[in-house]
PDB file of N, CA and C in Angstrom:
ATOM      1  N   UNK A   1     -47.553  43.064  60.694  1.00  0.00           N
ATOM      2  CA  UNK A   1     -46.730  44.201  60.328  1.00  0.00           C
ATOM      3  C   UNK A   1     -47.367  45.501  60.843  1.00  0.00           C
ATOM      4  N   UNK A   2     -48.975  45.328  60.682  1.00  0.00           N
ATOM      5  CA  UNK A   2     -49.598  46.726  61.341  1.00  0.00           C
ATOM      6  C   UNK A   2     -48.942  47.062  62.301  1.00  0.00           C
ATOM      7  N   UNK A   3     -49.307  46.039  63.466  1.00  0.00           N
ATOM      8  CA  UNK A   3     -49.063  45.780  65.099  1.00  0.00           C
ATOM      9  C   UNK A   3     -47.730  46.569  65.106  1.00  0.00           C
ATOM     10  N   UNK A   4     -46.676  46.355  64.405  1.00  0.00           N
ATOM     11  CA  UNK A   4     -45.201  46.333  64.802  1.00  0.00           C
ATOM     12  C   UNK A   4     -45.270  47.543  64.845  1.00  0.00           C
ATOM     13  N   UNK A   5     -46.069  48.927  63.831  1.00  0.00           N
ATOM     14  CA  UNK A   5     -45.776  49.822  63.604  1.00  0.00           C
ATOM     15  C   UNK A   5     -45.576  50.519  61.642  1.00  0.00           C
ATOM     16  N   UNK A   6     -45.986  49.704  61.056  1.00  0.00           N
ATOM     17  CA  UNK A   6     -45.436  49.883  59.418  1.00  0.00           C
ATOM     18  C   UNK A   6     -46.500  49.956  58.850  1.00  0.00           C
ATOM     19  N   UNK A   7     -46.477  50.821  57.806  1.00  0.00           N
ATOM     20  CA  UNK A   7     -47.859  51.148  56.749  1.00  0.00           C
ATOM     21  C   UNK A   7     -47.545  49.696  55.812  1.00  0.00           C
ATOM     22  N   UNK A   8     -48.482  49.362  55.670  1.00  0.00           N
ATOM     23  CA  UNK A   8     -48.998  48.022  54.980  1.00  0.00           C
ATOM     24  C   UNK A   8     -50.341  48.600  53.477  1.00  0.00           C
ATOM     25  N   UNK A   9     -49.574  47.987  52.364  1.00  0.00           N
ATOM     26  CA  UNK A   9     -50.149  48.186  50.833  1.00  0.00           C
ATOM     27  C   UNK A   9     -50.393  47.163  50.782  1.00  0.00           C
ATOM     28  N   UNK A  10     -51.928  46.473  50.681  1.00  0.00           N
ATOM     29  CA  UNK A  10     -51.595  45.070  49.804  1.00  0.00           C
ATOM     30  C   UNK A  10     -51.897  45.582  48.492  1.00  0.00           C
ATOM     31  N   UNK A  11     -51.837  44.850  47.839  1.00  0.00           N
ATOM     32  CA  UNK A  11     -52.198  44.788  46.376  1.00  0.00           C
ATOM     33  C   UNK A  11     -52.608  43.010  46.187  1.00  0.00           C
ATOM     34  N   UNK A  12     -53.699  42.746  44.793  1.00  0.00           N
ATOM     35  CA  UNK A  12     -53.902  41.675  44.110  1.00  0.00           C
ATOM     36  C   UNK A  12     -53.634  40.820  43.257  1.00  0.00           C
ATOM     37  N   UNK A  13     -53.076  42.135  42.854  1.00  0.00           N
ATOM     38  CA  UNK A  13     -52.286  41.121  41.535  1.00  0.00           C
ATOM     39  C   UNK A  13     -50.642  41.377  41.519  1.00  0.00           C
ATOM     40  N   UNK A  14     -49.850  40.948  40.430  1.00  0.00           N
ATOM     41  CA  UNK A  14     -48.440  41.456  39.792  1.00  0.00           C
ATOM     42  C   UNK A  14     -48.720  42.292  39.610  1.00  0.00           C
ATOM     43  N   UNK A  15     -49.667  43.175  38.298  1.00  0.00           N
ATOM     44  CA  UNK A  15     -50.023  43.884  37.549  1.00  0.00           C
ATOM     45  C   UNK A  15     -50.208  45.078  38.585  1.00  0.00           C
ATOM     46  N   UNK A  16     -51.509  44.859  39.784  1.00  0.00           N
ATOM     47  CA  UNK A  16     -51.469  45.874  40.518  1.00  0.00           C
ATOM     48  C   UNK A  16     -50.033  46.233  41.490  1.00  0.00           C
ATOM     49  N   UNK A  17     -49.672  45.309  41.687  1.00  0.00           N
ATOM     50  CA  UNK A  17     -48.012  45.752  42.006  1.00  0.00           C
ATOM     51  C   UNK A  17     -47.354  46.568  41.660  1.00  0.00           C
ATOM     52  N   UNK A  18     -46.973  46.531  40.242  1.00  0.00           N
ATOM     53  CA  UNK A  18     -46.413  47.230  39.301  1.00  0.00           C
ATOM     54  C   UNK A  18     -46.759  48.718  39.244  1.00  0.00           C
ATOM     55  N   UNK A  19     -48.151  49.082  39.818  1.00  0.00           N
ATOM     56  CA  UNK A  19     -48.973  50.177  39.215  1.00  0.00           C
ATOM     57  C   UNK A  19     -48.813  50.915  40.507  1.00  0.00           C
ATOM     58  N   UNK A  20     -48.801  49.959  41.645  1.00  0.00           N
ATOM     59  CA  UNK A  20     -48.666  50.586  43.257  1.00  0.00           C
ATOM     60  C   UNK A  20     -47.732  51.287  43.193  1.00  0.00           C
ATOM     61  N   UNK A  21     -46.405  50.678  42.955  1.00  0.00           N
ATOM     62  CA  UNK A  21     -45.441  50.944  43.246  1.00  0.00           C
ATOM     63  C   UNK A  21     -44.665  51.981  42.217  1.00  0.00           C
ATOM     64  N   UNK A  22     -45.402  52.426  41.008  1.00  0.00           N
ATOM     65  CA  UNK A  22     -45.399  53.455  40.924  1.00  0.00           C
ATOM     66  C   UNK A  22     -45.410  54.822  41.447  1.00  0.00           C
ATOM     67  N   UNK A  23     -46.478  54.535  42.595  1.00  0.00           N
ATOM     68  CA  UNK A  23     -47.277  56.162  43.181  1.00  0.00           C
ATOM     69  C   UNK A  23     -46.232  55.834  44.712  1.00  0.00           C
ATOM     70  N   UNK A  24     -45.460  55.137  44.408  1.00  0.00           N
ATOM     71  CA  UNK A  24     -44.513  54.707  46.129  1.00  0.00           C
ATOM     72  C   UNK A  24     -43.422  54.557  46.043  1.00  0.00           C
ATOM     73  N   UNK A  25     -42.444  54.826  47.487  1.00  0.00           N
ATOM     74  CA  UNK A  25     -41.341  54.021  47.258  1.00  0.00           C
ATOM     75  C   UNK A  25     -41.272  53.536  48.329  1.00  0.00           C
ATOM     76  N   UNK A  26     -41.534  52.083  48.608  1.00  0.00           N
ATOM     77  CA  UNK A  26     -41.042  51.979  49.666  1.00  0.00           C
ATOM     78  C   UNK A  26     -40.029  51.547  50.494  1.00  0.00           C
ATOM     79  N   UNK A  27     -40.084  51.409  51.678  1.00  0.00           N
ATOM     80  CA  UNK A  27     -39.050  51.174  52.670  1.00  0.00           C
ATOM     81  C   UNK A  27     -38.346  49.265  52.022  1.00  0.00           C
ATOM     82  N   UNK A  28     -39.142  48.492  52.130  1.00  0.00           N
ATOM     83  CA  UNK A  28     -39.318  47.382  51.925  1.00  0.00           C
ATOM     84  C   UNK A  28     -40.578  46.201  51.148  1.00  0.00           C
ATOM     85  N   UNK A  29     -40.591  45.891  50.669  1.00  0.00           N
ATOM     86  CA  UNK A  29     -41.358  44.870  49.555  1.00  0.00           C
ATOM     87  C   UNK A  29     -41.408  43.177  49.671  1.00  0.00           C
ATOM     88  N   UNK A  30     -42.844  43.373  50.328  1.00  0.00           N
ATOM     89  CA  UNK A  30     -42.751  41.697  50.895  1.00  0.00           C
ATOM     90  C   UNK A  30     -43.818  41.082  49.323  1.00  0.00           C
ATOM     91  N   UNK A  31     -43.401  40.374  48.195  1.00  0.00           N
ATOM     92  CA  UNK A  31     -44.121  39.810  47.110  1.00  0.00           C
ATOM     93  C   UNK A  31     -44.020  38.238  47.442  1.00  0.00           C
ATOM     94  N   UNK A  32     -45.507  38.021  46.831  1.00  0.00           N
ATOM     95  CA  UNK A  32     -45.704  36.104  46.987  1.00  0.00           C
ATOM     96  C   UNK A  32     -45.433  36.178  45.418  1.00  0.00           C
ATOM     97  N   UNK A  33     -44.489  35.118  45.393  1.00  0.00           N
ATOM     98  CA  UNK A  33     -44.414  34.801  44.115  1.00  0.00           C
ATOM     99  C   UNK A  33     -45.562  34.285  43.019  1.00  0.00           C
ATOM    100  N   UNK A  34     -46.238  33.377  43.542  1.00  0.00           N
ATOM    101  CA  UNK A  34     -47.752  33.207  43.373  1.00  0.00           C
ATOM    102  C   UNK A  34     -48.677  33.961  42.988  1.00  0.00           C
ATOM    103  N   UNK A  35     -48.478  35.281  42.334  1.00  0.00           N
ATOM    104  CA  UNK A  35     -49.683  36.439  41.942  1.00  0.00           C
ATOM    105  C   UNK A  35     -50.542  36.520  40.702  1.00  0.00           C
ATOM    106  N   UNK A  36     -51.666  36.665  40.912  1.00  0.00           N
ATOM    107  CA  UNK A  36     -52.757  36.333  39.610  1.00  0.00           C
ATOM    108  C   UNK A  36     -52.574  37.618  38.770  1.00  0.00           C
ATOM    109  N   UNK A  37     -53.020  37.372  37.513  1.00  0.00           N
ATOM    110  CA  UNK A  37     -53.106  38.213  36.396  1.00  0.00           C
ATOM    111  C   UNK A  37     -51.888  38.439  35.647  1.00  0.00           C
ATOM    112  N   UNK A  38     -51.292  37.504  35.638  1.00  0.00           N
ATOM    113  CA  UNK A  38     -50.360  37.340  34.404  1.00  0.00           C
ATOM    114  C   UNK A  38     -49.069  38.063  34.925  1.00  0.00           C
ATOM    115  N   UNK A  39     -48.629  38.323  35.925  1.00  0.00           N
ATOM    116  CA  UNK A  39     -47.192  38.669  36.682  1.00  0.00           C
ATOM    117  C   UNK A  39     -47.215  38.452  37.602  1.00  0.00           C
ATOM    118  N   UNK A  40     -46.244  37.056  37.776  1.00  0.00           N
ATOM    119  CA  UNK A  40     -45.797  36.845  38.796  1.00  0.00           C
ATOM    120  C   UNK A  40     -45.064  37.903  39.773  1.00  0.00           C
ATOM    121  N   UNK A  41     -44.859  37.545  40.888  1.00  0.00           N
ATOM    122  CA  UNK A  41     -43.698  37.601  41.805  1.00  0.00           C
ATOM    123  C   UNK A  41     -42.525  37.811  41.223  1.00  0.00           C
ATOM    124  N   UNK A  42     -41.937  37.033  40.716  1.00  0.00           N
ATOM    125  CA  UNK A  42     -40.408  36.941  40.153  1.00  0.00           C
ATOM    126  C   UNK A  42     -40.373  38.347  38.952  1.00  0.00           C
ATOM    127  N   UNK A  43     -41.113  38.386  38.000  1.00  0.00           N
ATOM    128  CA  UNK A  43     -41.284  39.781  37.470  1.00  0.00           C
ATOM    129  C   UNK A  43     -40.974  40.849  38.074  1.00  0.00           C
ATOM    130  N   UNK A  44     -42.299  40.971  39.065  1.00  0.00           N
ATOM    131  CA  UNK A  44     -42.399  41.802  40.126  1.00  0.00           C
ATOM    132  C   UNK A  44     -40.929  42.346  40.154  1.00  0.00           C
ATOM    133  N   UNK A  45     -40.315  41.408  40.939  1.00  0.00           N
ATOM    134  CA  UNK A  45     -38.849  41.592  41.705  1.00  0.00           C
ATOM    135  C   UNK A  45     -38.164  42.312  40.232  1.00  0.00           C
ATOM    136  N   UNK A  46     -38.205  41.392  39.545  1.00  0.00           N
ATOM    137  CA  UNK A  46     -37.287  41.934  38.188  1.00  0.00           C
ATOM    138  C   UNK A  46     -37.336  43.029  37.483  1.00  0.00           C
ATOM    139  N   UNK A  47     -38.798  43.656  37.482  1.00  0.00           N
ATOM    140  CA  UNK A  47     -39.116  45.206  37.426  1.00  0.00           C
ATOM    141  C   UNK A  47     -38.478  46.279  38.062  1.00  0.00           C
ATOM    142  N   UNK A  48     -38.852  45.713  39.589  1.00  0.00           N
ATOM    143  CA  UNK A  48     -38.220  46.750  40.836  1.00  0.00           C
ATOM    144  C   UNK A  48     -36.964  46.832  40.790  1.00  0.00           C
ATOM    145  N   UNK A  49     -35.987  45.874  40.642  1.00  0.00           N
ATOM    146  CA  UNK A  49     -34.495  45.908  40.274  1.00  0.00           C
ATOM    147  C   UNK A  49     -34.128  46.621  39.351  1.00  0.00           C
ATOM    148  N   UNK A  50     -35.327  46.513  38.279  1.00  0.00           N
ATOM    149  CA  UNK A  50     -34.604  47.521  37.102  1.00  0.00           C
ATOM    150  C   UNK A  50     -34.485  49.014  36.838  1.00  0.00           C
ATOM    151  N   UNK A  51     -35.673  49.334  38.401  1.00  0.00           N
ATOM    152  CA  UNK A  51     -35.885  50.624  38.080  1.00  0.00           C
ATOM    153  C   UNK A  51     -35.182  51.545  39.282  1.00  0.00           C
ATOM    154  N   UNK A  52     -34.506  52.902  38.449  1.00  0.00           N
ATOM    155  CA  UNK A  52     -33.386  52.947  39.059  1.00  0.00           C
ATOM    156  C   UNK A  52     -34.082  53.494  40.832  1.00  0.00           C
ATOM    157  N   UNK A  53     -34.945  54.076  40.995  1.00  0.00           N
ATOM    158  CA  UNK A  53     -35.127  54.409  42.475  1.00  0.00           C
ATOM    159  C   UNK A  53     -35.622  53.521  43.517  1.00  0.00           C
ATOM    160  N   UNK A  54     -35.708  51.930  42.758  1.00  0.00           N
ATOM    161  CA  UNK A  54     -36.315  50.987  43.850  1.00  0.00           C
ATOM    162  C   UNK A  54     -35.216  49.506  43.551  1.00  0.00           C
ATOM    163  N   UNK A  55     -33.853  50.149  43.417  1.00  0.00           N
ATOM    164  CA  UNK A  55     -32.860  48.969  42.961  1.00  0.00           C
ATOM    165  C   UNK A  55     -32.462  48.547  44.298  1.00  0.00           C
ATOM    166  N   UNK A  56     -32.317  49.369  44.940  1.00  0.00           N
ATOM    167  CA  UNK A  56     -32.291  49.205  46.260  1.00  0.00           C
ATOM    168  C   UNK A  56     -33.384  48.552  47.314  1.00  0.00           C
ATOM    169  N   UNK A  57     -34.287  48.683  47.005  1.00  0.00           N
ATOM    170  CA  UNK A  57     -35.437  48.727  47.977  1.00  0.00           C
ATOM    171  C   UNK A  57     -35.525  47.152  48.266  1.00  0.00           C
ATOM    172  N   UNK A  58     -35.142  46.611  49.884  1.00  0.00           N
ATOM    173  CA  UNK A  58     -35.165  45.035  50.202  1.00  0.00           C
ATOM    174  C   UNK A  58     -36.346  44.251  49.563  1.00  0.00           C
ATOM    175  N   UNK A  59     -36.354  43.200  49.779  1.00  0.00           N
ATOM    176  CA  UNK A  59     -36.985  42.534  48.994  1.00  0.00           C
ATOM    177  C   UNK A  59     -37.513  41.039  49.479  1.00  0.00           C
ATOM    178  N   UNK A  60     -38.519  40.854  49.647  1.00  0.00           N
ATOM    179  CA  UNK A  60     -38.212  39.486  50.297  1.00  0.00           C
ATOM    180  C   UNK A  60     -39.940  38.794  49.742  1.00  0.00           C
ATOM    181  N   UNK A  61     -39.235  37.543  48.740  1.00  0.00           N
ATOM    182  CA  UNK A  61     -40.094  36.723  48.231  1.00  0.00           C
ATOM    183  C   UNK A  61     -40.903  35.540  49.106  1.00  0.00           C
ATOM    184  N   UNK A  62     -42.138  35.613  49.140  1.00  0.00           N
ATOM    185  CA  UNK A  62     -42.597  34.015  49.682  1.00  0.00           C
ATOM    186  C   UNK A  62     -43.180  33.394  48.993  1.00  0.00           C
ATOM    187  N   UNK A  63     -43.301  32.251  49.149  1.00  0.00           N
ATOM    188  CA  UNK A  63     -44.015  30.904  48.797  1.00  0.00           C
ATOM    189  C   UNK A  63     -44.028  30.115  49.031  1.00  0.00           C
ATOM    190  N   UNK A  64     -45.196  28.706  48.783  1.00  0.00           N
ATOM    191  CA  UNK A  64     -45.225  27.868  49.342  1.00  0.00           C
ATOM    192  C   UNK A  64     -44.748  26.588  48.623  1.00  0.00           C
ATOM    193  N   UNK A  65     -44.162  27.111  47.666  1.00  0.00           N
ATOM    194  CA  UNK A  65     -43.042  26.370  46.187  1.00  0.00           C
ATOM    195  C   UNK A  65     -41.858  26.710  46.276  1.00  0.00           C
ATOM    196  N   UNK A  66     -41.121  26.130  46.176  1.00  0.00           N
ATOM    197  CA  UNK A  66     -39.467  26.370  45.740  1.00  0.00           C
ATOM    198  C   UNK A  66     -38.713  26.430  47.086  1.00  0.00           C
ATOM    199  N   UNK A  67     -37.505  26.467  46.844  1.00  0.00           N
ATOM    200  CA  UNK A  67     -36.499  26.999  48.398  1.00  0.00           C
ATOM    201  C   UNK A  67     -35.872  27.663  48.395  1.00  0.00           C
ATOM    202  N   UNK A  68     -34.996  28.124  48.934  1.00  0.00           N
ATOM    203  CA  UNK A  68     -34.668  29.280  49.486  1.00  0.00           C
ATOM    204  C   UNK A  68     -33.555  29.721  48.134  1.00  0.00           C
ATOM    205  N   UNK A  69     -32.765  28.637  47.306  1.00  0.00           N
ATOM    206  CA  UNK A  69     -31.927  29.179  46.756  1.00  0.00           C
ATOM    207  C   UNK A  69     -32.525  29.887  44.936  1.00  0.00           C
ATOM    208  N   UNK A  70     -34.292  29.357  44.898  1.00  0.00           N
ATOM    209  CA  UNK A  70     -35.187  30.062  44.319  1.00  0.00           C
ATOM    210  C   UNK A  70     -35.342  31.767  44.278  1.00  0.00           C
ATOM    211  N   UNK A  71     -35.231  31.969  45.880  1.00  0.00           N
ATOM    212  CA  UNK A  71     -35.823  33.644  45.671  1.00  0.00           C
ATOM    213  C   UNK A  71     -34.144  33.958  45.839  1.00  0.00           C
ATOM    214  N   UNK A  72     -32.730  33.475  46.114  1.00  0.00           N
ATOM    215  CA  UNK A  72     -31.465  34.539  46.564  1.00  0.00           C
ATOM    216  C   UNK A  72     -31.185  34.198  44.832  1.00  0.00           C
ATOM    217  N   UNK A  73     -31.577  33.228  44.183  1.00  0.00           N
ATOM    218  CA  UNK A  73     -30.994  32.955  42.875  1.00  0.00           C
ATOM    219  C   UNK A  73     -31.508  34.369  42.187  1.00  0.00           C
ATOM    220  N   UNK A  74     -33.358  34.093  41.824  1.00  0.00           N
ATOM    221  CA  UNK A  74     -33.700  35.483  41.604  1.00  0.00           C
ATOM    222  C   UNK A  74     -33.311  36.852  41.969  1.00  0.00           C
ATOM    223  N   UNK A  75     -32.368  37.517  42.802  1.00  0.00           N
ATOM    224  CA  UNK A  75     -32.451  38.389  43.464  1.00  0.00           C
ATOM    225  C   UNK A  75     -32.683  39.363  44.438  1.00  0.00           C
ATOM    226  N   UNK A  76     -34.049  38.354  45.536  1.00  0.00           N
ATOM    227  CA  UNK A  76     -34.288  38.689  45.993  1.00  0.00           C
ATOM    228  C   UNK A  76     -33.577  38.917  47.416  1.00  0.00           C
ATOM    229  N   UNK A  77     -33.520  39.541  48.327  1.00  0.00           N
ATOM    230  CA  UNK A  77     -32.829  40.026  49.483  1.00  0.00           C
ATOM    231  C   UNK A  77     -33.210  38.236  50.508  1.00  0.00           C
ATOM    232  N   UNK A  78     -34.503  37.866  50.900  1.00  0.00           N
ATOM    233  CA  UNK A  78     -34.266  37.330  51.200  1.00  0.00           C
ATOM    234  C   UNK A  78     -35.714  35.910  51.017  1.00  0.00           C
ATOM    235  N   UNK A  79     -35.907  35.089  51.393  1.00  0.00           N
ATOM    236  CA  UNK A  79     -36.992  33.817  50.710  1.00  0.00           C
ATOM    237  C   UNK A  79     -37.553  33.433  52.197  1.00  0.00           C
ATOM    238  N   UNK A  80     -38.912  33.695  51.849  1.00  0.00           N
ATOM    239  CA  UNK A  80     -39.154  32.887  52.996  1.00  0.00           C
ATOM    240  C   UNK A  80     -40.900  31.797  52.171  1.00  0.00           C
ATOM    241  N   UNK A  81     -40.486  30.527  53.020  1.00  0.00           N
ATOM    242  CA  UNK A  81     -41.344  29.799  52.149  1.00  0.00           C
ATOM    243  C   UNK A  81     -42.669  29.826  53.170  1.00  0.00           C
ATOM    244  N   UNK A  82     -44.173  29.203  52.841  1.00  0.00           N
ATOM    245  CA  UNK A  82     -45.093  29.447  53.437  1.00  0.00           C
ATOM    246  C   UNK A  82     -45.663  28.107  53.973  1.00  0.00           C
ATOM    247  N   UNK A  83     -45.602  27.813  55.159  1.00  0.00           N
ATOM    248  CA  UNK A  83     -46.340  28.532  56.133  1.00  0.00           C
ATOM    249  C   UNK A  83     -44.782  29.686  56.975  1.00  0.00           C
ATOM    250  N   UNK A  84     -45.270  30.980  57.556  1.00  0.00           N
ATOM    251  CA  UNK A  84     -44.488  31.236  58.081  1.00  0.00           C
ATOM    252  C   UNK A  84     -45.213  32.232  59.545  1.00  0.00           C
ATOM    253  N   UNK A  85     -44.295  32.002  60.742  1.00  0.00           N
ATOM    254  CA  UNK A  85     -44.867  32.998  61.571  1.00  0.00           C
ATOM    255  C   UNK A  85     -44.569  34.374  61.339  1.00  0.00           C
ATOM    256  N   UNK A  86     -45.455  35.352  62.518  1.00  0.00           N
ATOM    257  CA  UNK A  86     -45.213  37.048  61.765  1.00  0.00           C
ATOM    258  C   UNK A  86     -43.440  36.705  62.897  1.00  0.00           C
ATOM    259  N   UNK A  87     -43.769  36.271  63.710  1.00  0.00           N
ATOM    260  CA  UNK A  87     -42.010  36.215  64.403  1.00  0.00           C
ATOM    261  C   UNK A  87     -40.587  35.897  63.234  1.00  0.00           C
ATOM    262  N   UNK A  88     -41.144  34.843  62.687  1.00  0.00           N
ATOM    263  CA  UNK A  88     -40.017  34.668  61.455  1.00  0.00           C
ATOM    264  C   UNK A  88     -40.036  36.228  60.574  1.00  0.00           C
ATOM    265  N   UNK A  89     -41.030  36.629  60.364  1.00  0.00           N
ATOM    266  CA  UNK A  89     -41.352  37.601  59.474  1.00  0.00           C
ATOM    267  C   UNK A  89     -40.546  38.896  59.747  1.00  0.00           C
ATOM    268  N   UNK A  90     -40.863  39.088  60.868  1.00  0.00           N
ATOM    269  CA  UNK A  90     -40.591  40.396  61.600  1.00  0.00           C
ATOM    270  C   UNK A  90     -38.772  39.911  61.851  1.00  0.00           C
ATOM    271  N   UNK A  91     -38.221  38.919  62.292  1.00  0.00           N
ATOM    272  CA  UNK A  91     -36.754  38.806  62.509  1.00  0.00           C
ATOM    273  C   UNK A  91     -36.094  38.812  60.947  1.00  0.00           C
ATOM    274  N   UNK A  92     -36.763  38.140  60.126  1.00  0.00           N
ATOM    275  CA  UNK A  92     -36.039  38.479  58.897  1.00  0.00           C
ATOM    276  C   UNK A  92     -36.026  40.552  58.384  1.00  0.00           C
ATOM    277  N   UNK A  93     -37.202  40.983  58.249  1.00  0.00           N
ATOM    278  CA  UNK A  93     -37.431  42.472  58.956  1.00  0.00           C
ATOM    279  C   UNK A  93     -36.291  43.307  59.212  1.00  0.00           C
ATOM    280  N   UNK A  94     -36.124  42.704  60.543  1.00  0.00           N
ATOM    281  CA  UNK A  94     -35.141  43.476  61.672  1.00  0.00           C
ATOM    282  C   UNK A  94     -33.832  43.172  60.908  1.00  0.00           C
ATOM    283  N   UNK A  95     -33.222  42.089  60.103  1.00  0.00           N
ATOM    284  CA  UNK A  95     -32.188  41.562  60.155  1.00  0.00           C
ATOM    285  C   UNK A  95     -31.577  42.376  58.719  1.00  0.00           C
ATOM    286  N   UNK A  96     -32.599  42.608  57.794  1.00  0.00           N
ATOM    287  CA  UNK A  96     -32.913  43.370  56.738  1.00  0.00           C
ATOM    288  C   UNK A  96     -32.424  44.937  56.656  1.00  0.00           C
ATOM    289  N   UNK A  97     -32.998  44.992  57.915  1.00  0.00           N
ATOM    290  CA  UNK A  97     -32.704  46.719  58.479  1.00  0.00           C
ATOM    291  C   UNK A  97     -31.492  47.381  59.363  1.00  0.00           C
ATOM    292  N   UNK A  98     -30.550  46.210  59.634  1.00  0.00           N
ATOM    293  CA  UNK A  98     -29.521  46.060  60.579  1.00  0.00           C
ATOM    294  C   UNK A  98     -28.220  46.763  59.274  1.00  0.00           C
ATOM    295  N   UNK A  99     -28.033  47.636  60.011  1.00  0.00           N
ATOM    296  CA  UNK A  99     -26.820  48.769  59.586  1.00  0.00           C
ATOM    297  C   UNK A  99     -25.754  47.701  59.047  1.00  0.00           C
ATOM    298  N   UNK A 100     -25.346  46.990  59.399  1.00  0.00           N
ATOM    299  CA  UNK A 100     -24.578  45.574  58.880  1.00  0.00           C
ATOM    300  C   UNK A 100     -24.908  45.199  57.398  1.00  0.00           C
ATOM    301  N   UNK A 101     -26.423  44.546  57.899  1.00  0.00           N
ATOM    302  CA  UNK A 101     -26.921  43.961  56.343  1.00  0.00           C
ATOM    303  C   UNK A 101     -26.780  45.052  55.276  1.00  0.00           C
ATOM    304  N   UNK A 102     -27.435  46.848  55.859  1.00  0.00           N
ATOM    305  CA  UNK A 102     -27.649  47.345  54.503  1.00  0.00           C
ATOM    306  C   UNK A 102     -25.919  47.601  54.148  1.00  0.00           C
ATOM    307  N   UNK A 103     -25.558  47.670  54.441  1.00  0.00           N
ATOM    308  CA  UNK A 103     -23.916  47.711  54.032  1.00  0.00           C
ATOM    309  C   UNK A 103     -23.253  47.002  52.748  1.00  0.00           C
ATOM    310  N   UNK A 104     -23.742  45.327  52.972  1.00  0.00           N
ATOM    311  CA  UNK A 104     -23.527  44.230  51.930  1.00  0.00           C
ATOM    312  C   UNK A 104     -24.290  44.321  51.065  1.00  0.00           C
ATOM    313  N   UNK A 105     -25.239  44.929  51.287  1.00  0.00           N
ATOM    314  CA  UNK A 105     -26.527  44.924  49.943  1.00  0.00           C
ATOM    315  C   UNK A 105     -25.581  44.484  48.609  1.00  0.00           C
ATOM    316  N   UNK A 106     -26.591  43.615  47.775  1.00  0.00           N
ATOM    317  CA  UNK A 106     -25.494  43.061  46.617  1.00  0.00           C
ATOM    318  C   UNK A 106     -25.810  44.186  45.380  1.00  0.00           C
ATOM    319  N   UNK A 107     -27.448  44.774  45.652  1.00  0.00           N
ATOM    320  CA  UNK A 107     -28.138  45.597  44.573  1.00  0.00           C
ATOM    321  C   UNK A 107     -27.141  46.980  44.270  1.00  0.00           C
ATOM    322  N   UNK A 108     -27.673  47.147  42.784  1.00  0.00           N
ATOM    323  CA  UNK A 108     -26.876  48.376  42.212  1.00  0.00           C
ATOM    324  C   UNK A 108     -27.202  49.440  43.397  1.00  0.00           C
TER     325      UNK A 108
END
């Protein structure tokens, strides 16, 4: 994501998620569902949905559990499971950002 051009946050936990994304808004939100310290991923997502300036903000869950109808069931924009290339990464990305997609957005 550096390479492509995009400021990159990681964070460690759910918890630090939650706290990041306070002091941010960003463009887009790549969460592993998989996150230590007692909030998951799926939280994660369920937080950001609720709050009104990041209801919008894409969304795209990974892991190396569940399938695809896991993260669109949850809400998320879009699932990608793990192992994945940055090529898959970056076309889901692009496809995310396509004047088309943001149009359908299903989010409030």
């Amino acid at each position: 994501m550096k390479k492509a051009g995009y400021t990159v946050v990681p964070v460690g936990s759910g918890a630090g998620a939650l706290v990041t994304l306070e002091g941010l808004r960003p463009d887009l939100i790549i969460c592993d569902i998989g996150l230590p310290g007692g909030i998951d991923g799926l939280q994660v997502l369920e937080s950001v949905r609720k709050h009104h300036s990041m209801a919008k903000t894409p969304f795209i869950l990974i892991s190396s559990l569940g399938d695809r109808t896991l993260g669109h069931s949850s809400g998320a924009d879009f699932f990608l499971k793990k192992p994945f290339t940055t090529r898959g990464l970056m076309a889901v990305v692009k496809y995310l950002f396509h004047p088309e997609t943001k149009k359908r957005r299903k989010h409030p």
